[in-house]
C-alpha atoms as a PDB file:
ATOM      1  CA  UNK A   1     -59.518  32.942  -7.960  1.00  0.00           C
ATOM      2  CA  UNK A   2     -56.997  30.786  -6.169  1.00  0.00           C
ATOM      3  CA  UNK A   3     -56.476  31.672  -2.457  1.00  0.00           C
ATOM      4  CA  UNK A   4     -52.634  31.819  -0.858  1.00  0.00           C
ATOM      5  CA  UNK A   5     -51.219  28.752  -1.182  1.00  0.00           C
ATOM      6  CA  UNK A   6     -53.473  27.127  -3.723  1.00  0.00           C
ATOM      7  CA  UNK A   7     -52.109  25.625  -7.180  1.00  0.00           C
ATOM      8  CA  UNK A   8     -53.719  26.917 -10.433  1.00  0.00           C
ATOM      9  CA  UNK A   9     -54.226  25.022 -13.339  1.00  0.00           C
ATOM     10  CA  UNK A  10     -52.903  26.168 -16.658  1.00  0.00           C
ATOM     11  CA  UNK A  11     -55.690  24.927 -19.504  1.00  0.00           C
ATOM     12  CA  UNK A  12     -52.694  25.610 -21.604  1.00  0.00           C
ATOM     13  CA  UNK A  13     -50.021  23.419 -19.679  1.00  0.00           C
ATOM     14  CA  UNK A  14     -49.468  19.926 -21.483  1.00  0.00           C
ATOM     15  CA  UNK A  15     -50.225  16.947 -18.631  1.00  0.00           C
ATOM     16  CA  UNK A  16     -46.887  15.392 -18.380  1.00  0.00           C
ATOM     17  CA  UNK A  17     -48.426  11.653 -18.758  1.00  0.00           C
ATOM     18  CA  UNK A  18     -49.495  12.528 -21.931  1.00  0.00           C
ATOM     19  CA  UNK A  19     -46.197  13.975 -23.081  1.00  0.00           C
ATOM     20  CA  UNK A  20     -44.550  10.659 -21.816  1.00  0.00           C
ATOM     21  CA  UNK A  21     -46.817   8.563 -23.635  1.00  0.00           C
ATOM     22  CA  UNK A  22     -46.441  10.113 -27.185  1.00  0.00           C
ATOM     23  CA  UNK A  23     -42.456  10.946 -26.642  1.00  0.00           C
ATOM     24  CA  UNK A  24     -42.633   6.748 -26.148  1.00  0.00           C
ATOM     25  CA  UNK A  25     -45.591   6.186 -28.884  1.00  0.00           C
ATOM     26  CA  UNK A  26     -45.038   9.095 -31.031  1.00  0.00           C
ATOM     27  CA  UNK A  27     -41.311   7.671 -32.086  1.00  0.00           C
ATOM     28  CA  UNK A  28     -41.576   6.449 -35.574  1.00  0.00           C
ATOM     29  CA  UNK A  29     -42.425   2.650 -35.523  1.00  0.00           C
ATOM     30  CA  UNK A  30     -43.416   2.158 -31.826  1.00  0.00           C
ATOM     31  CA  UNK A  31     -46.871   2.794 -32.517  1.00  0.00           C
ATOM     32  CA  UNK A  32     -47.290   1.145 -35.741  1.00  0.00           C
ATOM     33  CA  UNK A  33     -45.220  -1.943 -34.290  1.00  0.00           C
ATOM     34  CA  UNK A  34     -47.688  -1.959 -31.352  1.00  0.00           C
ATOM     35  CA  UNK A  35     -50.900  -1.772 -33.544  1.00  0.00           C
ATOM     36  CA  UNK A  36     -49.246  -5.442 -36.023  1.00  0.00           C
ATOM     37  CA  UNK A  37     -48.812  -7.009 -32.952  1.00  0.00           C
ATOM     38  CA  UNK A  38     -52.551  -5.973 -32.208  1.00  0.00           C
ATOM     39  CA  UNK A  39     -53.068  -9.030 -34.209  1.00  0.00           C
ATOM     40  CA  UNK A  40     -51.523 -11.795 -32.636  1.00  0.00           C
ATOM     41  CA  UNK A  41     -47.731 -12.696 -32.016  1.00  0.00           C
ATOM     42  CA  UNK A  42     -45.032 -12.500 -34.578  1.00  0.00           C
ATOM     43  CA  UNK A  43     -41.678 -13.388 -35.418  1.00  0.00           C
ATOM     44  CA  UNK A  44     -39.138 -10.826 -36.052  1.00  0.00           C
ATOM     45  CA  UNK A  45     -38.844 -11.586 -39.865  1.00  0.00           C
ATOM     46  CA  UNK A  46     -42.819 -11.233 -40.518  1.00  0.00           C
ATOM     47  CA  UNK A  47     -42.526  -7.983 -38.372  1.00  0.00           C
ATOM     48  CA  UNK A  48     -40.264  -7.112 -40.415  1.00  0.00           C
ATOM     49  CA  UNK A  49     -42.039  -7.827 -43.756  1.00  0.00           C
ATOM     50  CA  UNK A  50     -45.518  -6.693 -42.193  1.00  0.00           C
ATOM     51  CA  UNK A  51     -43.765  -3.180 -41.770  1.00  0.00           C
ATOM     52  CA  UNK A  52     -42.793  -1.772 -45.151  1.00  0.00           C
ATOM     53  CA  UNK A  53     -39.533   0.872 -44.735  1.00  0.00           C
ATOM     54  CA  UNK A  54     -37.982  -0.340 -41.140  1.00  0.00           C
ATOM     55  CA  UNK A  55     -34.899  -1.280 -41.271  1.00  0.00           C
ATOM     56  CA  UNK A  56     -33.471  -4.493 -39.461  1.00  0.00           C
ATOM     57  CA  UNK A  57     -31.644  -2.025 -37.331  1.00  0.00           C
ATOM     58  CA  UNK A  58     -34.472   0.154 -36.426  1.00  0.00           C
ATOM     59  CA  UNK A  59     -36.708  -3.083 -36.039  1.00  0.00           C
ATOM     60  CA  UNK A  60     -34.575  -4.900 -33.402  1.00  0.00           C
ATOM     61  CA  UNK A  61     -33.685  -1.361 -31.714  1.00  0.00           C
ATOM     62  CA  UNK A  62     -37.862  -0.321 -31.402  1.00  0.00           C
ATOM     63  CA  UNK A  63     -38.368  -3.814 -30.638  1.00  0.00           C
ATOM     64  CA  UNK A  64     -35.901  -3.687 -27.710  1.00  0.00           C
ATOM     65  CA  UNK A  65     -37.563  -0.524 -26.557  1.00  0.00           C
ATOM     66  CA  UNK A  66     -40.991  -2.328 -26.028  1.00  0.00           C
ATOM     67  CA  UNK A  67     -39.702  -5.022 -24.185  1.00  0.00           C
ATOM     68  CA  UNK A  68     -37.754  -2.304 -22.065  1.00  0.00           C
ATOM     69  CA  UNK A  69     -41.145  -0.075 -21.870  1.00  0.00           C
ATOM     70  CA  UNK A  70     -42.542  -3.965 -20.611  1.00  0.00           C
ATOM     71  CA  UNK A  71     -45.004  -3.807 -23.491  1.00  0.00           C
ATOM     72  CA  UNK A  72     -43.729  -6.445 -25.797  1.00  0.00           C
ATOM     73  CA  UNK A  73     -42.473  -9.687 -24.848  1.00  0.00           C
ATOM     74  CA  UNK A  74     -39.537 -11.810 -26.505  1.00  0.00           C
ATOM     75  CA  UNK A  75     -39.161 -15.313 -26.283  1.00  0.00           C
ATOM     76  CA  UNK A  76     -36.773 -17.591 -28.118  1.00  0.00           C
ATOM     77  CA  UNK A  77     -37.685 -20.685 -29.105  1.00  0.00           C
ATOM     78  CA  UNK A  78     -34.923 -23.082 -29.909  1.00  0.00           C
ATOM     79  CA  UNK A  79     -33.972 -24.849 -32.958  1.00  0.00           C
ATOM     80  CA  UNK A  80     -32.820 -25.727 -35.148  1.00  0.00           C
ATOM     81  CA  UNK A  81     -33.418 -23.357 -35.984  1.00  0.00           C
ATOM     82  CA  UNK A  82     -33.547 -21.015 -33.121  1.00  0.00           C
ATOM     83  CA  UNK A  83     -36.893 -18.666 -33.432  1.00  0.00           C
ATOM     84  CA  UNK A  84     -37.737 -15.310 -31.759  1.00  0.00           C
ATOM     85  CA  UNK A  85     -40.526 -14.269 -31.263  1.00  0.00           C
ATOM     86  CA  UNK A  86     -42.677 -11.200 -29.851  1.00  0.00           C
ATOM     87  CA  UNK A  87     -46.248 -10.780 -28.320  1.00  0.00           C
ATOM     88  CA  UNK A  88     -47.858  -7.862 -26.179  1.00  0.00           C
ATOM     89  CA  UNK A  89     -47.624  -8.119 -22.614  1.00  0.00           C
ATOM     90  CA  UNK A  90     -50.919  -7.435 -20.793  1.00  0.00           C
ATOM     91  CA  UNK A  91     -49.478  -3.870 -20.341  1.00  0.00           C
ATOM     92  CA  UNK A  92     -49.784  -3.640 -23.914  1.00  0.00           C
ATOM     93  CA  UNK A  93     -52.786  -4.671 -24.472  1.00  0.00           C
ATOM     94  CA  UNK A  94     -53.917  -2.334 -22.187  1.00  0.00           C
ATOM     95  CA  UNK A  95     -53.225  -0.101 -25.210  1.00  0.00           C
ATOM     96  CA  UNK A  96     -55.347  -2.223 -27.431  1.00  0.00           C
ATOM     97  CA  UNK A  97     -58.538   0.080 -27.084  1.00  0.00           C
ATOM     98  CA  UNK A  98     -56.312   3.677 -27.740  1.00  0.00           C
ATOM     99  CA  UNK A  99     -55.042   2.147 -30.464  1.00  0.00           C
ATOM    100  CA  UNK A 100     -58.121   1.502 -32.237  1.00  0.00           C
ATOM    101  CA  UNK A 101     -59.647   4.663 -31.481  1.00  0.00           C
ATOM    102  CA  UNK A 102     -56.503   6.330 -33.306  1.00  0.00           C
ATOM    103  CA  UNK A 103     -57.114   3.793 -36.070  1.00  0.00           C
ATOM    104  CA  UNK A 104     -60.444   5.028 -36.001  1.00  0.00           C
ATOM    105  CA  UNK A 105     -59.765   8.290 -35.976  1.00  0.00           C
ATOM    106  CA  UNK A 106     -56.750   8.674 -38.740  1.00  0.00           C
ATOM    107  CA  UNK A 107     -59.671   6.395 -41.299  1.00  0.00           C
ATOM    108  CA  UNK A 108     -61.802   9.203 -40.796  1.00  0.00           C
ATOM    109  CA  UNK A 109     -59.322  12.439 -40.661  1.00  0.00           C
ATOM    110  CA  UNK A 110     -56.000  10.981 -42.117  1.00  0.00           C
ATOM    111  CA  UNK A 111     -57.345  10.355 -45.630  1.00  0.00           C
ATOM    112  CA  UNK A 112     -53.913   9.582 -48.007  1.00  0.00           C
ATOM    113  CA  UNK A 113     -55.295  12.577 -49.759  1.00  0.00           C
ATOM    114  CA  UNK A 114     -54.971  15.014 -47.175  1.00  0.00           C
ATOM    115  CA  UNK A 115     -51.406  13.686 -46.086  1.00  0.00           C
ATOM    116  CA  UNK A 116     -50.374  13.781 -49.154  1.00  0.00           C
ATOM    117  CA  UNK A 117     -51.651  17.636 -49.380  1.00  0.00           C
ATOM    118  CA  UNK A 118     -50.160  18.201 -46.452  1.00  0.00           C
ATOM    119  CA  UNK A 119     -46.545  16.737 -47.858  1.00  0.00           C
ATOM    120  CA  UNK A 120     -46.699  19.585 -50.890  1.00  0.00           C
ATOM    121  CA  UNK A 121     -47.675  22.106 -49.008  1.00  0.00           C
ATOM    122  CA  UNK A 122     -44.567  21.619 -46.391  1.00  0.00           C
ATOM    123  CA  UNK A 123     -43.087  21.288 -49.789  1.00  0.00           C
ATOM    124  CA  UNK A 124     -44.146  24.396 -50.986  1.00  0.00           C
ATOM    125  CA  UNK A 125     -43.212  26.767 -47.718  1.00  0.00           C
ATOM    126  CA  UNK A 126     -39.564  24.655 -47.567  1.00  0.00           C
END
């Protein structure tokens, strides 16, 4: 038992670090944008065409946020014609290893099987 003064720990009470990290990762594309540049620089068309479903919009808007975040950096190249281009800062690759474990982890526990199961039951209760 805590004495006057101390601070208790709730087992129940989400860290706040991790709630930062996965309202930043957790919005749709960040992650998966962070895991294609996992494999080297790319420009933003073969982002684009790497990524099936993101918009143009959505690309260059996500793509803004990781430069913002300081995990992904730009760089133009000029032409003709004029190239851009984006890489993972070292702050990003510092993600590298979390990534892979969720890779990992979704292989083993996200089969498409049990998404999809997952889909018709939401289905089903909707």
């Amino acid at each position: 038992m805590a004495s006057a003064g101390e601070m208790t720990h709730d087992a129940h009470t989400c860290d706040e670090s991790l709630a930062r990290a996965f309202q930043f990762l957790g919005k749709r594309w960040n992650g998966v944008l962070l895991g294609t540049l996992m494999n080297g620089a790319a420009g933003f068309a073969e982002l684009r065409r790497s990524i099936p479903g993101i918009s143009d919009s959505v690309l260059s808007d996500r793509l803004s946020e990781l430069a913002g975040a300081g995990l992904v950096q730009r760089t133009v190249r000029e032409g003709p014609p004029v190239t851009v281009g984006y890489r993972l800062t070292p702050a990003g690759e510092a993600l590298l290893p979390a990534l892979e474990e969720l890779m990992a982890w979704a292989r083993r526990h996200l089969t498409e099987e049990r998404c999809r199961e997952a889909r018709q039951d939401r289905r089903r209760k909707a």
